[in-house]
PDB file of N, CA and C in Angstrom:
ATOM      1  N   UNK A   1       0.847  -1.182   0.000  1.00  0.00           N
ATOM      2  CA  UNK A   1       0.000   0.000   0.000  1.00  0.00           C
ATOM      3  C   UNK A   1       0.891   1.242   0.000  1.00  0.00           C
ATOM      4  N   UNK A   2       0.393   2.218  -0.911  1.00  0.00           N
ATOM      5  CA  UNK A   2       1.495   3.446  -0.899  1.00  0.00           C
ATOM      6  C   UNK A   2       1.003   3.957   0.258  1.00  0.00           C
ATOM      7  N   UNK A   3       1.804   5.065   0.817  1.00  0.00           N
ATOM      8  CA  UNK A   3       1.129   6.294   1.894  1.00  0.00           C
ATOM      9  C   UNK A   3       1.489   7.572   0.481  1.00  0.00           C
ATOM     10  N   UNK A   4       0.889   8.342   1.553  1.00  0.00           N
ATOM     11  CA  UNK A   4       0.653   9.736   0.842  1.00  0.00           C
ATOM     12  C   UNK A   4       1.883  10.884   1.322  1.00  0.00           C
ATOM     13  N   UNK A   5       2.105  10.113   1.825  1.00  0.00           N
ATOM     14  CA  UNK A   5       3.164  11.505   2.807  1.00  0.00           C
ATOM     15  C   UNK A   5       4.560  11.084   2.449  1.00  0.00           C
ATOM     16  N   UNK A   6       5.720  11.743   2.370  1.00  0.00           N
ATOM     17  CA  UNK A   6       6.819  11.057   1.905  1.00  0.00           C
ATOM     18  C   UNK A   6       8.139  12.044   2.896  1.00  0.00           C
ATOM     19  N   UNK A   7       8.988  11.434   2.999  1.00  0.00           N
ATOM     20  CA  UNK A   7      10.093  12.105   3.749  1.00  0.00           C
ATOM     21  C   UNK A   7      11.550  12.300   3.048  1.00  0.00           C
ATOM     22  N   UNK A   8      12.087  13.249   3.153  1.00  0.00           N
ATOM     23  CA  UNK A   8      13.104  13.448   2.132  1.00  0.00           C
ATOM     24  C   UNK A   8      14.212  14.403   3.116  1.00  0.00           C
ATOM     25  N   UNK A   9      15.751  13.680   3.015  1.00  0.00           N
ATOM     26  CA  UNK A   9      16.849  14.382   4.144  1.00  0.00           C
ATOM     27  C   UNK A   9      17.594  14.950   3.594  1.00  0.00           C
ATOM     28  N   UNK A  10      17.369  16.313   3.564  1.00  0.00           N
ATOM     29  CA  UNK A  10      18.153  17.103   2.179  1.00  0.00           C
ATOM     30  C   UNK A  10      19.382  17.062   2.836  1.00  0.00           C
ATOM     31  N   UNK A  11      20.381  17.870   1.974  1.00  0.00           N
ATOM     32  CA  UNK A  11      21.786  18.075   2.013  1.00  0.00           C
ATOM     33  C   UNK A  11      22.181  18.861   3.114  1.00  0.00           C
ATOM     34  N   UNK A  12      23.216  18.787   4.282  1.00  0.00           N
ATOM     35  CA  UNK A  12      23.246  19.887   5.141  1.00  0.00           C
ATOM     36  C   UNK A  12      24.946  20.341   4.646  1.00  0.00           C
ATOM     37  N   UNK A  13      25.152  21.732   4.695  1.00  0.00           N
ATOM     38  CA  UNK A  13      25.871  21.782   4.319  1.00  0.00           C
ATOM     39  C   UNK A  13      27.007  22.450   5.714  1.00  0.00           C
ATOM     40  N   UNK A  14      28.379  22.406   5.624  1.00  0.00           N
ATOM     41  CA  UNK A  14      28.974  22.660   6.972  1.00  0.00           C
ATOM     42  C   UNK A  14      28.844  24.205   6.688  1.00  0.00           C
ATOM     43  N   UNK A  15      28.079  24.902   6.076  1.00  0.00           N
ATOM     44  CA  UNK A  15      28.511  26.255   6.677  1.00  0.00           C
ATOM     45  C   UNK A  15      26.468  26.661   6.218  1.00  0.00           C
ATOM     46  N   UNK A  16      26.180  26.044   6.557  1.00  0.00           N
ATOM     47  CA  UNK A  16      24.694  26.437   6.663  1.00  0.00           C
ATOM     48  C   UNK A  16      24.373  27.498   7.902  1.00  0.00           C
ATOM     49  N   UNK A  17      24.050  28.794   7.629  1.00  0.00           N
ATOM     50  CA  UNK A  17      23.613  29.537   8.850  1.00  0.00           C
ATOM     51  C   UNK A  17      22.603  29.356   9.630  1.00  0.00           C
ATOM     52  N   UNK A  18      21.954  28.706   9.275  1.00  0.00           N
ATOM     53  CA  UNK A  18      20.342  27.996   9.648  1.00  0.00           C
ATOM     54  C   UNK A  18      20.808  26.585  10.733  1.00  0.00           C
ATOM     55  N   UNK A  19      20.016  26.731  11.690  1.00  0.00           N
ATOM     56  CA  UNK A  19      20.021  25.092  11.881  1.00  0.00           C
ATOM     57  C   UNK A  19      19.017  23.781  11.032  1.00  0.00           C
ATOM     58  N   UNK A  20      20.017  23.226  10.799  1.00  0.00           N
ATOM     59  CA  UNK A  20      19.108  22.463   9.844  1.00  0.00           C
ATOM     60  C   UNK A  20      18.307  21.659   9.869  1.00  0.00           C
ATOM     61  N   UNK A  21      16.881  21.242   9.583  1.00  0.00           N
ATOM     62  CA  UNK A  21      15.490  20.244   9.393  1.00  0.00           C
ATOM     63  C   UNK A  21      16.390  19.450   8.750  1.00  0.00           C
ATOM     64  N   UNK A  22      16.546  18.263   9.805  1.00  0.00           N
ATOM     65  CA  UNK A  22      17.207  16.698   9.331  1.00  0.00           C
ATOM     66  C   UNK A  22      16.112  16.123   8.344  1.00  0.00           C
ATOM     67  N   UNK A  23      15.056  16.240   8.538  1.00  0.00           N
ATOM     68  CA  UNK A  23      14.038  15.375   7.535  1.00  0.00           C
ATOM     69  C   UNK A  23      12.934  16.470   7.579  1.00  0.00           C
ATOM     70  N   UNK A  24      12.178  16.103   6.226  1.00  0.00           N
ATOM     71  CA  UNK A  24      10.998  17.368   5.795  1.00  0.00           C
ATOM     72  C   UNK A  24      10.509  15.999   4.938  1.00  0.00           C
ATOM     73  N   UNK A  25       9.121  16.332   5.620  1.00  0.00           N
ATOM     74  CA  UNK A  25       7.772  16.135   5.388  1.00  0.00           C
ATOM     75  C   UNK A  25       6.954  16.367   4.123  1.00  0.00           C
ATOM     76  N   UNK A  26       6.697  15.860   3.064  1.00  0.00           N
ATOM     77  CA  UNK A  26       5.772  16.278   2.113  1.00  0.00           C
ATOM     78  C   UNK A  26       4.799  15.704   1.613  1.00  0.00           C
ATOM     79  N   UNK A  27       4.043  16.286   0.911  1.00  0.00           N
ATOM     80  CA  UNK A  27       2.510  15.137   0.246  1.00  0.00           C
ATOM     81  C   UNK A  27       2.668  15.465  -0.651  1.00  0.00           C
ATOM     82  N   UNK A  28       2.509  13.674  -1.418  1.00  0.00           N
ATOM     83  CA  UNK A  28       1.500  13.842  -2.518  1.00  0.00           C
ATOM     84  C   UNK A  28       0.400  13.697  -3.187  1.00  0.00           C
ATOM     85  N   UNK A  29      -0.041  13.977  -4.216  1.00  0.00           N
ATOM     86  CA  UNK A  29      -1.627  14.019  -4.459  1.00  0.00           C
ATOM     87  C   UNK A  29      -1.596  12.429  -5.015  1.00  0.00           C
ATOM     88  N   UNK A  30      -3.083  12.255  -4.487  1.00  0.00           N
ATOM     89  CA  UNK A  30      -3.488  10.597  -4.593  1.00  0.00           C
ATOM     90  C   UNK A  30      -3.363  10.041  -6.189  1.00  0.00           C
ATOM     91  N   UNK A  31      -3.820  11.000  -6.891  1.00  0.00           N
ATOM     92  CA  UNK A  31      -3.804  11.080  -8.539  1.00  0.00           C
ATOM     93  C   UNK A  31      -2.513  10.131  -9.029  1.00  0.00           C
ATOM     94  N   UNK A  32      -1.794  10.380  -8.175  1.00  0.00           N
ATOM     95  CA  UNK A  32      -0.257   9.812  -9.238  1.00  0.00           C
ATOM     96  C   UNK A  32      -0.602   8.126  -8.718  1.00  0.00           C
ATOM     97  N   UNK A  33      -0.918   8.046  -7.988  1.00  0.00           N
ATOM     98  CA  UNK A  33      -1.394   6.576  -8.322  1.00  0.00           C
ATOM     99  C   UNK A  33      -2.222   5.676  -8.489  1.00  0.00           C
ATOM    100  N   UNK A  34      -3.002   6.158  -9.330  1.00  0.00           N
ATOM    101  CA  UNK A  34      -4.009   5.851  -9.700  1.00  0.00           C
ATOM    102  C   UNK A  34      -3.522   5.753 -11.566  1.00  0.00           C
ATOM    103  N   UNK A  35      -3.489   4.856 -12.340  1.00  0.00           N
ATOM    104  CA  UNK A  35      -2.785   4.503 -13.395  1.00  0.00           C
ATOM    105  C   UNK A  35      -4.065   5.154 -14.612  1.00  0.00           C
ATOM    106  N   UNK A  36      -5.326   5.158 -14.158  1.00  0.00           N
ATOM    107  CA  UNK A  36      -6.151   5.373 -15.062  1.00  0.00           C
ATOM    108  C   UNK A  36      -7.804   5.555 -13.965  1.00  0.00           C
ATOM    109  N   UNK A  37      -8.434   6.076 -14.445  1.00  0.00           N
ATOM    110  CA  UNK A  37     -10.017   6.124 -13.707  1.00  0.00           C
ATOM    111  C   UNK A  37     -10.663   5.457 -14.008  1.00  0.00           C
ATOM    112  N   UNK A  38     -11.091   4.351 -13.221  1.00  0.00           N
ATOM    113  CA  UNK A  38     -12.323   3.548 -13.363  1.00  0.00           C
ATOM    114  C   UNK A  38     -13.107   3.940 -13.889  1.00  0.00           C
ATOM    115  N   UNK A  39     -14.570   3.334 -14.184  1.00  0.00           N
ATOM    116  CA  UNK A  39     -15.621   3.575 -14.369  1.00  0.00           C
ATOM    117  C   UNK A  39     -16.616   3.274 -13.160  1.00  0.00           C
ATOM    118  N   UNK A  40     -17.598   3.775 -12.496  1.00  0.00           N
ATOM    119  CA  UNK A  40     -18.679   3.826 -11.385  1.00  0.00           C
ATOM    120  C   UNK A  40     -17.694   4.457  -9.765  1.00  0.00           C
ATOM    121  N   UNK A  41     -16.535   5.360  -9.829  1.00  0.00           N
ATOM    122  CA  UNK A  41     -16.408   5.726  -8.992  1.00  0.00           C
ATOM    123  C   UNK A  41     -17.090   5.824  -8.100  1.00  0.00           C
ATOM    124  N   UNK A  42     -17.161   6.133  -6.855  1.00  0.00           N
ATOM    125  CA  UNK A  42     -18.267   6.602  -5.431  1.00  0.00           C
ATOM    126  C   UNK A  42     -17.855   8.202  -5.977  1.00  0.00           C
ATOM    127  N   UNK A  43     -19.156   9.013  -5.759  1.00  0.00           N
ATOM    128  CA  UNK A  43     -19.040  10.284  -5.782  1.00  0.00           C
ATOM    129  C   UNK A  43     -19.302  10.789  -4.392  1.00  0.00           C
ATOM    130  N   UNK A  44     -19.083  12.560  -4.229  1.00  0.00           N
ATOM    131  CA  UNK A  44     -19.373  13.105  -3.119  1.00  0.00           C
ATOM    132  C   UNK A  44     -20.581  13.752  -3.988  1.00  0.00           C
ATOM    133  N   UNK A  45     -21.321  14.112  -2.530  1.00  0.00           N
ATOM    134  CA  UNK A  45     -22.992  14.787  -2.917  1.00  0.00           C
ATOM    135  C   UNK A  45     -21.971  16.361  -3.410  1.00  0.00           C
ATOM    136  N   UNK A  46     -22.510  17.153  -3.633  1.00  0.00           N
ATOM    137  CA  UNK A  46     -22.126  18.556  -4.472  1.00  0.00           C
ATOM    138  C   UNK A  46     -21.311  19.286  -3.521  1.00  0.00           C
ATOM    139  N   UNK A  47     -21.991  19.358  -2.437  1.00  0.00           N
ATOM    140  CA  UNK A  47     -21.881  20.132  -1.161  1.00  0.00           C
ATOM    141  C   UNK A  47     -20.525  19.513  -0.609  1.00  0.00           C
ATOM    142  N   UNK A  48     -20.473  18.361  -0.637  1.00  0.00           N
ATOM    143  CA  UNK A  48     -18.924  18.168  -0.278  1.00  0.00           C
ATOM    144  C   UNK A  48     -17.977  18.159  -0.974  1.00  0.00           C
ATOM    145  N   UNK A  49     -17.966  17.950  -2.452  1.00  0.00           N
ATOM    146  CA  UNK A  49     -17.284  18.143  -4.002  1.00  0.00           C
ATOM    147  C   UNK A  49     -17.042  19.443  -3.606  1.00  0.00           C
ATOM    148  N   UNK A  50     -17.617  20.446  -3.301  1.00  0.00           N
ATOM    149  CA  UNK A  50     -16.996  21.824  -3.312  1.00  0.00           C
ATOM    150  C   UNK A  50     -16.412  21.972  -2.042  1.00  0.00           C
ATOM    151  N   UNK A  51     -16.577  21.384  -0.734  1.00  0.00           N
ATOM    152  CA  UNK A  51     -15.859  21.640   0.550  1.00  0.00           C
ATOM    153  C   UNK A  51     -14.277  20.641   0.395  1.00  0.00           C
ATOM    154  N   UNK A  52     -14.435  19.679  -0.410  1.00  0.00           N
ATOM    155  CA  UNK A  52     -13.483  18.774  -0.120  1.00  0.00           C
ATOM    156  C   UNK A  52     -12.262  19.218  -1.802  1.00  0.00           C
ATOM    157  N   UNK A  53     -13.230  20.034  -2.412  1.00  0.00           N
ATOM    158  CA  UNK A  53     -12.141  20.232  -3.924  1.00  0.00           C
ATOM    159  C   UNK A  53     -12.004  18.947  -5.178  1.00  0.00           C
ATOM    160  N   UNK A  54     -12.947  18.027  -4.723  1.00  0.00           N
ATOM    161  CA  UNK A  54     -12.929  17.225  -5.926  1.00  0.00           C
ATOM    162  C   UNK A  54     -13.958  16.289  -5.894  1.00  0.00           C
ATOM    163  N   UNK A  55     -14.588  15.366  -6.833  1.00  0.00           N
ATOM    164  CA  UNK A  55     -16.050  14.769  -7.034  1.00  0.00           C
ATOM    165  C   UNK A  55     -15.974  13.966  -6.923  1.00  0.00           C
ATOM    166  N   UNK A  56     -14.385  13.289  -6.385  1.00  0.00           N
ATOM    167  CA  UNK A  56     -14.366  11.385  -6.305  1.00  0.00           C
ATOM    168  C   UNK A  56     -13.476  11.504  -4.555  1.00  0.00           C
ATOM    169  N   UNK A  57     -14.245  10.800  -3.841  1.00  0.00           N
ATOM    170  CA  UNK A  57     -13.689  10.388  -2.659  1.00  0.00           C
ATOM    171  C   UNK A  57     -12.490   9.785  -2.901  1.00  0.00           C
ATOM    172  N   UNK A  58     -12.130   8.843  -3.550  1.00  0.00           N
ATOM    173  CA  UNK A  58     -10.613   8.227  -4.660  1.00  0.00           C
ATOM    174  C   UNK A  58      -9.329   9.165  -4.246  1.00  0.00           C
ATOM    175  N   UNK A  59      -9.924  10.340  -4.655  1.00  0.00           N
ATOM    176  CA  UNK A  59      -9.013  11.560  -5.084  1.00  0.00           C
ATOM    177  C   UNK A  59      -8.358  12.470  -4.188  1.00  0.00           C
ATOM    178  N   UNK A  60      -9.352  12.089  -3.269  1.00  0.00           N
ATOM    179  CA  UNK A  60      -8.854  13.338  -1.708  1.00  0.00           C
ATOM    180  C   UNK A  60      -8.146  12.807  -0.765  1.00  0.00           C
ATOM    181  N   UNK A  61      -6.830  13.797  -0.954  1.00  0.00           N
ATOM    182  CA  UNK A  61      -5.877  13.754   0.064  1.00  0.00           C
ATOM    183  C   UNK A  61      -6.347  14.748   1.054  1.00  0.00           C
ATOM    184  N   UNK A  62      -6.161  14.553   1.981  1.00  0.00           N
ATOM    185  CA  UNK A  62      -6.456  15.923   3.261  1.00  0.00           C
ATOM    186  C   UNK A  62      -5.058  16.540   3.301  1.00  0.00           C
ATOM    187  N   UNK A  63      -4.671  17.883   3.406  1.00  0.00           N
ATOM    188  CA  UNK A  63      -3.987  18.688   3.155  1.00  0.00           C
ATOM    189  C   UNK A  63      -3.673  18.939   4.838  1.00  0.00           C
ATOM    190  N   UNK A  64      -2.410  18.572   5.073  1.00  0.00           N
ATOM    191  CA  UNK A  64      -1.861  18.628   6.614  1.00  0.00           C
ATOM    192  C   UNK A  64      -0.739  20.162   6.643  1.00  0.00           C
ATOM    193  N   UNK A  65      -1.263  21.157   6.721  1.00  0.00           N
ATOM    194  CA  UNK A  65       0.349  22.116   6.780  1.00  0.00           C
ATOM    195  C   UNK A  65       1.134  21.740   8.152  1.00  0.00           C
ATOM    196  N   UNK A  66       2.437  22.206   7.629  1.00  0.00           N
ATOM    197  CA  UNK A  66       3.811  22.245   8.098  1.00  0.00           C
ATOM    198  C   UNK A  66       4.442  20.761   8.566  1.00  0.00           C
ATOM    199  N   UNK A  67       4.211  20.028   7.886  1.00  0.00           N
ATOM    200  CA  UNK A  67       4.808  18.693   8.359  1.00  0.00           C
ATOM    201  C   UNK A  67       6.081  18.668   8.659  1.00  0.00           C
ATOM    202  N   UNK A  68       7.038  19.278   8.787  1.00  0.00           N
ATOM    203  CA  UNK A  68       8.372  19.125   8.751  1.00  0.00           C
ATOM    204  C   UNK A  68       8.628  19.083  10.473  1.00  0.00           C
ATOM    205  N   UNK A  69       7.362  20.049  11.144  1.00  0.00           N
ATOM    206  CA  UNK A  69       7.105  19.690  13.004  1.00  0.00           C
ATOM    207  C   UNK A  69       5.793  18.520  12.994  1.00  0.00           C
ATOM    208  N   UNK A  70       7.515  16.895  13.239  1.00  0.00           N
ATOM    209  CA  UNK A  70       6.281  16.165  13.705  1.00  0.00           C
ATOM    210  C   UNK A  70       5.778  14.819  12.684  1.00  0.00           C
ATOM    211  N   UNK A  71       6.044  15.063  11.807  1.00  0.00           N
ATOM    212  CA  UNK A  71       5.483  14.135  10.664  1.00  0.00           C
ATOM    213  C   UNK A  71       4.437  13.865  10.163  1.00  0.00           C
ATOM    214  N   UNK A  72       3.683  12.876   9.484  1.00  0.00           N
ATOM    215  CA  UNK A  72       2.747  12.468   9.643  1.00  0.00           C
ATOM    216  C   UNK A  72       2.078  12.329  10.743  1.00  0.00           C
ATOM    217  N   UNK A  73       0.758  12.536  11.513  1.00  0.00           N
ATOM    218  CA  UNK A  73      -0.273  12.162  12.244  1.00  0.00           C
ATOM    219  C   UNK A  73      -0.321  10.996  12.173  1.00  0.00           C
TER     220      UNK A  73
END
């Protein structure tokens, strides 16, 4: 099973003025794995298609800011 969230340990460099985020947190959208769209998806009623940003439950990632404090939930 994929997850949605992915972790990536960028480069630190010895003269970085910053202290550096050992690991950062990112998402991605569910879309990339999904190879092609079925046919008879589950839909959302309208009202949630517009609260949630898209018409297939399939499709929605929930949007977590600042993952880099903490990780995934």
């Amino acid at each position: 099973m994929y997850t949605q969230f992915k972790k990536w340990y960028p480069y630190i460099g010895p003269f970085d003025p910053c202290p550096p985020i050992r690991c950062k947190w990112y998402n991605t959208p569910p879309q990339l794995y999904m190879t092609f769209q079925p046919p008879g998806l589950p839909q959302f009623s309208p009202y949630e298609a517009l609260r949630t940003g898209t018409l297939w439950p399939a499709l929605y990632g929930p949007y977590t800011p600042n993952l880099t404090v903490g990780g995934p939930a």
